[in-house]
Protein backbone atom coordinates (compact mmCIF):
# COMPACT_ATOMS: atom_id res chain seq x y z
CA UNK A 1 21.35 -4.79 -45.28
CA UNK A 2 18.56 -3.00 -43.01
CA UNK A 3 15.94 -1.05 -46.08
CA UNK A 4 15.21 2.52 -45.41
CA UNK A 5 11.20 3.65 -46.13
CA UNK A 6 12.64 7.46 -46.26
CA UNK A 7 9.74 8.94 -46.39
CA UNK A 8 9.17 7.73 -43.32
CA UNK A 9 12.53 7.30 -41.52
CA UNK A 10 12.94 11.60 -42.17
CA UNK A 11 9.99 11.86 -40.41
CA UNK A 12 11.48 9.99 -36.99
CA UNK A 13 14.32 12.83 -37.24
CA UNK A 14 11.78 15.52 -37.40
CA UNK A 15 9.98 14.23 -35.03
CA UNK A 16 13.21 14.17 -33.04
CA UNK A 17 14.11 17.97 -34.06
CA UNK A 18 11.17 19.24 -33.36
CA UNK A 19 10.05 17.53 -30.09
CA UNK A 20 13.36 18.95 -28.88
CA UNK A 21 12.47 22.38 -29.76
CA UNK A 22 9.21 22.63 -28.04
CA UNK A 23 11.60 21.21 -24.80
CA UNK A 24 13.83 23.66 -24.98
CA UNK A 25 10.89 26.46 -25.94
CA UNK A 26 8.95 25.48 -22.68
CA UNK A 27 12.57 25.37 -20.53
CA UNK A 28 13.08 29.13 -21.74
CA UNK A 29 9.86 30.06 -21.43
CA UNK A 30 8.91 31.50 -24.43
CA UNK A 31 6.38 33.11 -25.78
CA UNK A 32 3.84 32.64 -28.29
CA UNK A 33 2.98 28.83 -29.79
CA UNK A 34 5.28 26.57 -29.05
CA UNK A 35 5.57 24.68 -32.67
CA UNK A 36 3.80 25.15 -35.78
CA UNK A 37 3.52 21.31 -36.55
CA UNK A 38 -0.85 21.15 -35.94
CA UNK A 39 0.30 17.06 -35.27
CA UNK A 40 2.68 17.76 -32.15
CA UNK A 41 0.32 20.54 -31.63
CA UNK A 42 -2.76 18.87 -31.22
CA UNK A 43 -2.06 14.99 -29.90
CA UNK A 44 0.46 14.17 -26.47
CA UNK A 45 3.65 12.93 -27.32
CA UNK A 46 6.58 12.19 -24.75
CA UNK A 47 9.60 13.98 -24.48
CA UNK A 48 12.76 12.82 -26.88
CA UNK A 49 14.73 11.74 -23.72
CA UNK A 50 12.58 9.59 -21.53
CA UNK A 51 14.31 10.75 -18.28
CA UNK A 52 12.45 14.35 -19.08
CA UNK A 53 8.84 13.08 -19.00
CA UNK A 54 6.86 14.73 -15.69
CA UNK A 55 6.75 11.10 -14.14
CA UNK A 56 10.38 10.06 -15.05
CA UNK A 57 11.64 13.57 -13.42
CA UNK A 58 9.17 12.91 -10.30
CA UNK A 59 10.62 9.08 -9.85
CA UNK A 60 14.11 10.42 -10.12
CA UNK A 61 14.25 13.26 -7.74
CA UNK A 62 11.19 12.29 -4.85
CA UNK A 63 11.29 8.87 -5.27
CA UNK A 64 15.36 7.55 -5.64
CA UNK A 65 17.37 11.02 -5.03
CA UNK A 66 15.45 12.13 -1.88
CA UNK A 67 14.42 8.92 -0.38
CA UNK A 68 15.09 8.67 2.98
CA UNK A 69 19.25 8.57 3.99
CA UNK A 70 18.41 5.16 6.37
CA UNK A 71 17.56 3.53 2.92
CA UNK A 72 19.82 0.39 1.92
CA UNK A 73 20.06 -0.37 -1.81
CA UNK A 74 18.22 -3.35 -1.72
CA UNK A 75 15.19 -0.64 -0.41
CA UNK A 76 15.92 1.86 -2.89
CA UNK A 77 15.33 -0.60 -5.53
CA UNK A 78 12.29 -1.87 -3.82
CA UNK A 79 10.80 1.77 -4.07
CA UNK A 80 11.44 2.41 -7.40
CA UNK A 81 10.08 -0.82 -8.32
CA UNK A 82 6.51 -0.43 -6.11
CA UNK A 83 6.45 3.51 -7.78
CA UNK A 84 6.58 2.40 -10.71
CA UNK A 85 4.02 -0.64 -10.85
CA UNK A 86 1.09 1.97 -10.50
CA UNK A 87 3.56 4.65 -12.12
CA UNK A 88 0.87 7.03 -11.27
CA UNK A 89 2.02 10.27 -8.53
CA UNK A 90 -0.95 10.22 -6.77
CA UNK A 91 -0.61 6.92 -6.33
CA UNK A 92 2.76 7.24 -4.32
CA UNK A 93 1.86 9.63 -2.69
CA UNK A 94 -0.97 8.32 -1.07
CA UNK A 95 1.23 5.08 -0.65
CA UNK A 96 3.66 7.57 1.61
CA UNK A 97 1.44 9.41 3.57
CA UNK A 98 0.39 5.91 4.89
CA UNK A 99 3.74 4.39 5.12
CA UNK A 100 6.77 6.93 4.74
CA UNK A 101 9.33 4.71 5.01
CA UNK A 102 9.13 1.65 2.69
CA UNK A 103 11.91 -1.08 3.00
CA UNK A 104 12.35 -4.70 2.45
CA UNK A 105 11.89 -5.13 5.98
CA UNK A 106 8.69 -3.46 6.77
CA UNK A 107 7.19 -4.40 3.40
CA UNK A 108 3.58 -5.36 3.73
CA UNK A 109 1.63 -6.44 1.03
CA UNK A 110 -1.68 -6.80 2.62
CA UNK A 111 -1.27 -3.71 4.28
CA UNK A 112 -0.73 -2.11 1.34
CA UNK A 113 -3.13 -4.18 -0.68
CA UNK A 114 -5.88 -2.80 1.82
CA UNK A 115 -4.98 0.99 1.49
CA UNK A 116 -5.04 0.75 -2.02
CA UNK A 117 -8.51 -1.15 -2.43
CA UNK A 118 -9.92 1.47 -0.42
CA UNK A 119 -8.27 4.48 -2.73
CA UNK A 120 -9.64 2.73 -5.91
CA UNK A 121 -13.12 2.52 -5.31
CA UNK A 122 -12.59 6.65 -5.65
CA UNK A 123 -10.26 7.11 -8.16
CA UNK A 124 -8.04 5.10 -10.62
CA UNK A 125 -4.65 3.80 -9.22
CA UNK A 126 -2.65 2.87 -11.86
CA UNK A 127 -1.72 4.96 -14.80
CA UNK A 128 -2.59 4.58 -18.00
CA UNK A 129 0.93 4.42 -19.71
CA UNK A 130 1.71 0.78 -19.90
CA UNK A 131 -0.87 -2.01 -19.99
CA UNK A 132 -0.46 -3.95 -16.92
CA UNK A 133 -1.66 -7.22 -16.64
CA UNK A 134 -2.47 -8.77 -13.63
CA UNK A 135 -3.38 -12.61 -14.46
CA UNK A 136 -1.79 -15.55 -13.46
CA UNK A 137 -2.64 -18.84 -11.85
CA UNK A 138 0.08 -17.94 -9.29
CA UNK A 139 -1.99 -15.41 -7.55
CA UNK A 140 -5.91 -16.60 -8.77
CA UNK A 141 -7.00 -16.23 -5.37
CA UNK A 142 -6.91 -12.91 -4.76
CA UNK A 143 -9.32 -9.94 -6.36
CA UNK A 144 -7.34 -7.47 -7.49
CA UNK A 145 -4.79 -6.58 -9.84
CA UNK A 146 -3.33 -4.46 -7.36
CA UNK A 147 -2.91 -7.16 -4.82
CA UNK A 148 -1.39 -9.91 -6.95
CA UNK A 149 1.54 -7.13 -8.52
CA UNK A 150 1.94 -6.44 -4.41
CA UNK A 151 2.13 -10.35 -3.72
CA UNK A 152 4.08 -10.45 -6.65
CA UNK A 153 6.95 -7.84 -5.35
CA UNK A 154 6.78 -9.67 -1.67
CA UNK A 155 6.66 -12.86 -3.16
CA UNK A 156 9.45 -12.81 -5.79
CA UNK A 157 10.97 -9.97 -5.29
CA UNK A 158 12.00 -9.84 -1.77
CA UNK A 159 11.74 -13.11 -0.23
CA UNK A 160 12.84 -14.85 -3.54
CA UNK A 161 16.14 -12.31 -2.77
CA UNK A 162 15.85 -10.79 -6.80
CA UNK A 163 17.11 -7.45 -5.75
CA UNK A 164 19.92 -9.02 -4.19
CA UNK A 165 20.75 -10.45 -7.49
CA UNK A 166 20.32 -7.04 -9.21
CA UNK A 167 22.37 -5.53 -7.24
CA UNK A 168 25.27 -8.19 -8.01
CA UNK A 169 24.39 -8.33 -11.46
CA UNK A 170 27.46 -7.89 -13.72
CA UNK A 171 25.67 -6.26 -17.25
CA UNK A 172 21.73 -4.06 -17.71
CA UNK A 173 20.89 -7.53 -19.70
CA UNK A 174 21.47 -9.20 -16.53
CA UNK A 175 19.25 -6.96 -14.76
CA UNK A 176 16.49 -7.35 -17.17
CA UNK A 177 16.76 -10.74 -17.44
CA UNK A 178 16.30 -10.99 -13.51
CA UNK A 179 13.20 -9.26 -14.00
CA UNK A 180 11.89 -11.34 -17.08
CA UNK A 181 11.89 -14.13 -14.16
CA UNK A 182 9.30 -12.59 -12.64
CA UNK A 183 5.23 -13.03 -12.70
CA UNK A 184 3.40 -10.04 -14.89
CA UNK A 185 6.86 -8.45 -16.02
CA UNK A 186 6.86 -8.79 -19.60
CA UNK A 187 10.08 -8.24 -21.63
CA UNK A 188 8.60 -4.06 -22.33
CA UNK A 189 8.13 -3.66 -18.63
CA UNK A 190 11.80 -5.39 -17.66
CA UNK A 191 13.13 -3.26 -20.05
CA UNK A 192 11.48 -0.31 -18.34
CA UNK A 193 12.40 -1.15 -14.70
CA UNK A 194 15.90 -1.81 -15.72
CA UNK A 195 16.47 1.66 -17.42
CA UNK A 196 14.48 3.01 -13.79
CA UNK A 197 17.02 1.15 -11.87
CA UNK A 198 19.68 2.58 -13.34
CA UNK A 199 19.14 6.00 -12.74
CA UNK A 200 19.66 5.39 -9.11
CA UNK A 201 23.35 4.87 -7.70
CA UNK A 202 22.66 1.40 -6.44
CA UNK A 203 23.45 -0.03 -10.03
CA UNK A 204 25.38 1.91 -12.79
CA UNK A 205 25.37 0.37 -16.31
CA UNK A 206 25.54 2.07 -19.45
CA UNK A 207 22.74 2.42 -21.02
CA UNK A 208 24.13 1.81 -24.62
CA UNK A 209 24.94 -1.66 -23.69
CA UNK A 210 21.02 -3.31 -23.86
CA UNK A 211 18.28 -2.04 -25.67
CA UNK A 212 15.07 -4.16 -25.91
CA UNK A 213 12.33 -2.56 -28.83
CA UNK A 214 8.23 -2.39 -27.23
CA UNK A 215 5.61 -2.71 -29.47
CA UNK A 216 5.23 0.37 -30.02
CA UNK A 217 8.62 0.97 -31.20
CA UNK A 218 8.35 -2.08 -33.46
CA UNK A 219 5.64 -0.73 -35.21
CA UNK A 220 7.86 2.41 -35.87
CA UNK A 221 10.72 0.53 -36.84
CA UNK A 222 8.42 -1.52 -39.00
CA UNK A 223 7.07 2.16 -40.58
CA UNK A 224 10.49 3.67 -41.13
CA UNK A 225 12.28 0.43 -42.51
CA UNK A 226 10.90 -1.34 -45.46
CA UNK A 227 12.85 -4.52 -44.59
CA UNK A 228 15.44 -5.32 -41.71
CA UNK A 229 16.36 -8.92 -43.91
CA UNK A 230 17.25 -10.55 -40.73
CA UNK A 231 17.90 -8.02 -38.75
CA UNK A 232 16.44 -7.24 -35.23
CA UNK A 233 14.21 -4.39 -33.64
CA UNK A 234 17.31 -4.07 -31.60
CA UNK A 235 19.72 -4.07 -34.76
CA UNK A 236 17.42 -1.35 -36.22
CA UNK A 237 17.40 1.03 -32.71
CA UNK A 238 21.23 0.52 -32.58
CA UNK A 239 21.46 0.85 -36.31
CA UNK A 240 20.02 4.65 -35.54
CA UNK A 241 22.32 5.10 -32.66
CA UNK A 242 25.65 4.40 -35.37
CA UNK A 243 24.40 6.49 -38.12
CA UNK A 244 22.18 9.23 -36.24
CA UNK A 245 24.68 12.11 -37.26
CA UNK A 246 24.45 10.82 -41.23
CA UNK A 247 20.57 11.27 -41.44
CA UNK A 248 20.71 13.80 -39.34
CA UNK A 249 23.31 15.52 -41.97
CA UNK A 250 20.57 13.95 -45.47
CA UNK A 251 17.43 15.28 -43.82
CA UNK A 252 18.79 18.59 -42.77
CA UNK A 253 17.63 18.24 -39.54
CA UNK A 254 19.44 19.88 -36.30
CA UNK A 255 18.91 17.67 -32.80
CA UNK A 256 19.85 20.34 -29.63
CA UNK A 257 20.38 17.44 -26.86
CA UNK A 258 20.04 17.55 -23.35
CA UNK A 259 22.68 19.30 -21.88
CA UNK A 260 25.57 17.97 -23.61
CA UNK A 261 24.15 14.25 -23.23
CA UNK A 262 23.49 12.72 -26.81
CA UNK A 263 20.57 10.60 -26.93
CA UNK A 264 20.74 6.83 -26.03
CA UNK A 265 19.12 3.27 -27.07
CA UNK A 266 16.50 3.71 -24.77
CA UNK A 267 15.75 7.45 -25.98
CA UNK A 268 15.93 6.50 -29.49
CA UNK A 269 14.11 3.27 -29.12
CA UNK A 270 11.11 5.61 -27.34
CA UNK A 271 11.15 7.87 -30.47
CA UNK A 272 10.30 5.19 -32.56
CA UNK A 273 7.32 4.40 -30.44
CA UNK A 274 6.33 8.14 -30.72
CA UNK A 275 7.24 7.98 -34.78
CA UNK A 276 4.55 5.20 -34.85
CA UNK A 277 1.99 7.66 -33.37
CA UNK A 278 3.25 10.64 -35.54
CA UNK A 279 2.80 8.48 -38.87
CA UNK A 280 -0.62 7.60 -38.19
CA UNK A 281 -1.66 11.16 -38.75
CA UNK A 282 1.41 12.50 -41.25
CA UNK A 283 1.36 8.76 -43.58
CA UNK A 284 -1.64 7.26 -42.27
CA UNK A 285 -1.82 4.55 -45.22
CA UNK A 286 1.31 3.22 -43.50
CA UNK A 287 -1.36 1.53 -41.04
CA UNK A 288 -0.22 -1.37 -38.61
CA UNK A 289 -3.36 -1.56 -36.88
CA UNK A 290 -3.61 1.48 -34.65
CA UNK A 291 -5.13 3.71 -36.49
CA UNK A 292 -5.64 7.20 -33.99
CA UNK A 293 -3.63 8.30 -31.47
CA UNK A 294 -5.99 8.01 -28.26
CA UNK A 295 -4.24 11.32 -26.14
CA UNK A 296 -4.36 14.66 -26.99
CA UNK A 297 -2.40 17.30 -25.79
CA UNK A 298 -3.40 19.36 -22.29
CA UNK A 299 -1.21 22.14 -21.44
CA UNK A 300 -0.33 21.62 -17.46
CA UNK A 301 0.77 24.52 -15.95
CA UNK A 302 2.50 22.61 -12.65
CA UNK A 303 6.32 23.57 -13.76
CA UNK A 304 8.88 20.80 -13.35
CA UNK A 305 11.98 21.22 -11.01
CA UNK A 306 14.27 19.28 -13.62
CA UNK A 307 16.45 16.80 -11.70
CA UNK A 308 18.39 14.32 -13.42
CA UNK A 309 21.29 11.50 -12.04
CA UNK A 310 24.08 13.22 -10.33
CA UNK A 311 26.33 10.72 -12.26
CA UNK A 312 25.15 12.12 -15.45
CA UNK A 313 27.25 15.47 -14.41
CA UNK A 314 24.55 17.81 -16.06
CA UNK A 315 23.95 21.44 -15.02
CA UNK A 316 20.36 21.98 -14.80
CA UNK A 317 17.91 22.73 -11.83
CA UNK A 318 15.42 24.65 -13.72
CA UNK A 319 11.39 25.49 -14.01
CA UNK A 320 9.28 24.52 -16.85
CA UNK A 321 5.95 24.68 -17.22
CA UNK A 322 4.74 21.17 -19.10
């Protein structure tokens, strides 16, 4: 059997609770402090449901849900794909006011390459959420990171016809295992690009049926269990998932979801990657080698039109200042 640290575990479901809570403060717009807890006070933390963070909600609605009508699937998944290898707004946007109609047809890396050497001798281009590598003997020759991820998508992706096999795929394993195929895409990023994917219409899997634990969720997971005897990441995340309502009942904690929608494996599997962050400052001797959490918090004011999959059927079309 999976061994609960409890001391630690409680503090995942708090985390939950209360991360919810300052959601659902800022979506009322509320007044006063938005939590009492100095930790989620002081230091950035993403939201509970990873579909809620600013660049999730900008991805779903201006990148898949208001891309242009003459769009094939094949190009939708293309888009999603190129937004989120920089994963930075900005980014995008400069990509678009350059080229406003991106397809697998028009797709040109050099183009693109040279836009984007030009932009990053100003500012940065990439964000820094994910670490994104960008060596390989495949693409040596050219300078930038930037250029081989581009090569990389026109390369592999299109011409070596992956998004045609996405789109035939029959399971979200499939899908990430497409993607595992490909130069630079580690098994955190596939897992990334698969739940991206999925928001759109082109492919509709549910996202219960894969879950695939980052390192930063395995150091949570390692925090809150004391053993998993066996057991995977995975088996821990969808050990959470089966007994969420129990611990939720033995902490005394109270999760308000997202509109009806209860939280899934890749929601729960990003709160243990946030737990690991929380612990360093609440249980710091529980140290796994990252010992400070590197962002802290900055109040934006730009409110967030909150758009989320049609398929999902929620009600909500809201403003929130984040």
């Amino acid at each position: 059997m999976i061994e609960i640290r409890h001391e630690a575990f409680e503090h995942y479901f708090r985390f939950m609770e209360e991360r919810m809570n300052i959601f659902w403060r800022r979506f009322n717009n509320e007044q006063g402090p938005l939590t009492s807890d100095q930790i989620l006070n002081q230091y950035k933390f993403t939201n509970v449901y990873r579909a809620c963070d600013r660049v999730s909600q900008y991805m779903i609605r201006e990148v898949i849900y208001k891309a242009d009508e003459s769009l094939t699937g094949e190009d939708v998944l293309l888009n999603i794909l190129l937004f989120k290898v920089f994963n930075k707004i900005k980014t995008w946007e400069h990509i678009k006011k350059c080229f406003p109609v991106i397809t697998v047809n028009n797709f040109n890396a050099e183009k693109l390459s040279k836009l984007l050497t030009r932009l990053r001798s100003k500012k940065p281009i990439f964000s820094a959420a994910y670490i994104m590598t960008g060596s390989s003997n495949n693409y040596s020759t050219l300078t930038f990171k930037h250029e081989r991820w581009l090569e990389m998508l026109n390369t592999e992706i299109i011409k070596g016809k992956k998004i045609e096999r996405i789109i035939k795929a029959d399971s979200l394993a499939a899908v990430y295992e497409i993607l595992r195929e490909c130069t630079f895409i580690g098994p955190f990023l596939a897992y990334q690009y698969a739940i991206d994917m999925n928001y759109s219409e082109v492919i509709d899997f549910d996202e219960n049926s894969f879950v695939k634990a980052g390192i930063g969720a395995q150091r949570g997971i390692k925090k809150c269990f004391s053993g998993l005897n066996g057991y995977s990441f995975e088996d821990a995340i969808r050990y959470t998932y089966d007994y969420l309502d129990v611990y939720q009942e033995r902490y005394g904690t109270n999760f308000d979801d997202l509109f009806g929608r209860a939280p899934k494996l890749i929601d729960l599997q990003n709160c243990f990657c946030e737990t690991d962050k929380y612990l360093r400052e609440k249980i710091p001797r529980l140290n796994l080698g990252n010992k400070r959490i590197k962002q802290r918090y900055k109040s934006k004011l730009q409110p967030i039109n909150y758009f989320f999959p049609p398929k999902w059927k929620l009600a909500c079309n809201a403003l929130i200042s984040h």
